[in-house]
Protein backbone atom coordinates (compact mmCIF):
# COMPACT_ATOMS: atom_id res chain seq x y z
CA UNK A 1 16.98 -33.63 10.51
CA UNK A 2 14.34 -34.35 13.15
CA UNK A 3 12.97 -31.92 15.55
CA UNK A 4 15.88 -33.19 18.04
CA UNK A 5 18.14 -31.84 15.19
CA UNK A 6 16.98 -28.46 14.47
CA UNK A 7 19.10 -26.29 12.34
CA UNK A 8 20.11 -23.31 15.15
CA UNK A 9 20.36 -20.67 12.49
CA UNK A 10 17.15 -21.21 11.23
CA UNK A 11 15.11 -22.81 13.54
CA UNK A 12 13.84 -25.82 10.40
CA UNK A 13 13.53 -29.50 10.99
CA UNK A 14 14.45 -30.26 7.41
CA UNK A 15 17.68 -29.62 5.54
CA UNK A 16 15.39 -28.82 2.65
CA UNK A 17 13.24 -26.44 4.49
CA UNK A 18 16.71 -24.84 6.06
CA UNK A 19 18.24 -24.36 3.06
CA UNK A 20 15.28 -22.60 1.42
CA UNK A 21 14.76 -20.14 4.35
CA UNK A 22 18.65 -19.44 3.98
CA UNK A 23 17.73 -18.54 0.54
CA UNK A 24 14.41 -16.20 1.49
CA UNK A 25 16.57 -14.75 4.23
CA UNK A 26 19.56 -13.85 1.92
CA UNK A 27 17.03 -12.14 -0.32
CA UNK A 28 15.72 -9.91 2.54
CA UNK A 29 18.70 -8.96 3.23
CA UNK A 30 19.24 -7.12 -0.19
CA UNK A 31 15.59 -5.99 0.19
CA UNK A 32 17.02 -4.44 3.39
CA UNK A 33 19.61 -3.12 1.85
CA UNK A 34 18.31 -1.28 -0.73
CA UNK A 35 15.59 0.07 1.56
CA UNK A 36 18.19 1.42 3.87
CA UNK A 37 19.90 3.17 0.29
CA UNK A 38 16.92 4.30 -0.76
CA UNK A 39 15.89 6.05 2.88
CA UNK A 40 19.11 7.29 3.30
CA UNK A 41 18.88 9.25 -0.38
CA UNK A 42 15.19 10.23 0.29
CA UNK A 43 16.48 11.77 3.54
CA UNK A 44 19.14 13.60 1.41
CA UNK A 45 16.87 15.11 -1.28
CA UNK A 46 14.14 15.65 1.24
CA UNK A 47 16.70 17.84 3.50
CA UNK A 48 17.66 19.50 0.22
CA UNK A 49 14.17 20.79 -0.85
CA UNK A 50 13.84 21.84 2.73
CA UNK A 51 16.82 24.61 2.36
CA UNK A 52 16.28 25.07 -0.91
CA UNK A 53 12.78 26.00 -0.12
CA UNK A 54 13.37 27.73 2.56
CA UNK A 55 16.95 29.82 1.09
CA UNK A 56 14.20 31.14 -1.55
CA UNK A 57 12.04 33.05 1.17
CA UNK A 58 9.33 30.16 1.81
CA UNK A 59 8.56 27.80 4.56
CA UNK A 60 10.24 25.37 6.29
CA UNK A 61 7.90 22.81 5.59
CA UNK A 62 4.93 22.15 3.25
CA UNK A 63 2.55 20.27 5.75
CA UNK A 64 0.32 19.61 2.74
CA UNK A 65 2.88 17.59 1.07
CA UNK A 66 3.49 15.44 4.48
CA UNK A 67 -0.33 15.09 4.21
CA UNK A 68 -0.37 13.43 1.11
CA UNK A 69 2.73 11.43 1.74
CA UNK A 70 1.30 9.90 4.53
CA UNK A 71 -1.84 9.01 2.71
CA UNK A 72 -0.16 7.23 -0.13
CA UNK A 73 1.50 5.62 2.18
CA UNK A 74 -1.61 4.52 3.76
CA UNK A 75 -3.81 3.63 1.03
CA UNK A 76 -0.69 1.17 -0.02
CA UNK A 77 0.36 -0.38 3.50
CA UNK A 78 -2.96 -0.10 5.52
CA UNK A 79 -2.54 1.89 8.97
CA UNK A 80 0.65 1.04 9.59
CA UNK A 81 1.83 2.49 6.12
CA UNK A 82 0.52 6.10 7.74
CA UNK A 83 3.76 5.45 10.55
CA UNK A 84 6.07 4.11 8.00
CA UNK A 85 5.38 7.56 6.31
CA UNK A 86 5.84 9.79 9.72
CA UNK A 87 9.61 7.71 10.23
CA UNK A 88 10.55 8.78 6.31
CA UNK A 89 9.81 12.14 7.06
CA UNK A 90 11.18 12.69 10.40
CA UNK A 91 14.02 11.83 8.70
CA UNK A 92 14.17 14.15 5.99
CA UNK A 93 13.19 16.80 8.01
CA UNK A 94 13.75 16.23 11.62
CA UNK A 95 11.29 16.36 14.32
CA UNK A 96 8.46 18.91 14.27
């Protein structure tokens, strides 16, 4: 290929180059798949805690907890790891 040729689904020059991103990009797709999974059964065992917690007599929430989740996530993924944190458990819990 030459850049008048560009490959339209990956926006490479090469065939080599195009077929390697098509590789990558089918890999992030399972990464983004299993993320999704794995959000989707946090939410589920977060929401569980919450009425279990809450059907023995205590709180709705444990804001200490959702302290130290969202420094974890943090200290491992810099300041936007602190956000990435607040979206997980929004949706385990709903909004505040």
């Amino acid at each position: 290929m030459t850049a008048d040729v560009m490959d339209q689904q990956t926006g490479a020059g090469e065939p080599l180059a195009a077929d390697e991103i098509r590789a990558m990009r089918e890999r992030i797709d399972e990464i983004d798949q299993q993320i999704i999974d794995l959000w989707l059964e946090r939410a589920r065992l977060s929401q569980e805690v919450g009425k279990t917690r809450m059907a023995s007599g205590g709180t709705r929430l444990v804001l200490s907890r959702e302290r130290e989740i969202v420094e974890r996530f943090r200290q491992a993924l810099g300041a936007d790891g602190a956000q990435v944190a607040l979206m997980i458990l929004r949706a385990g819990r709903g909004p505040l």
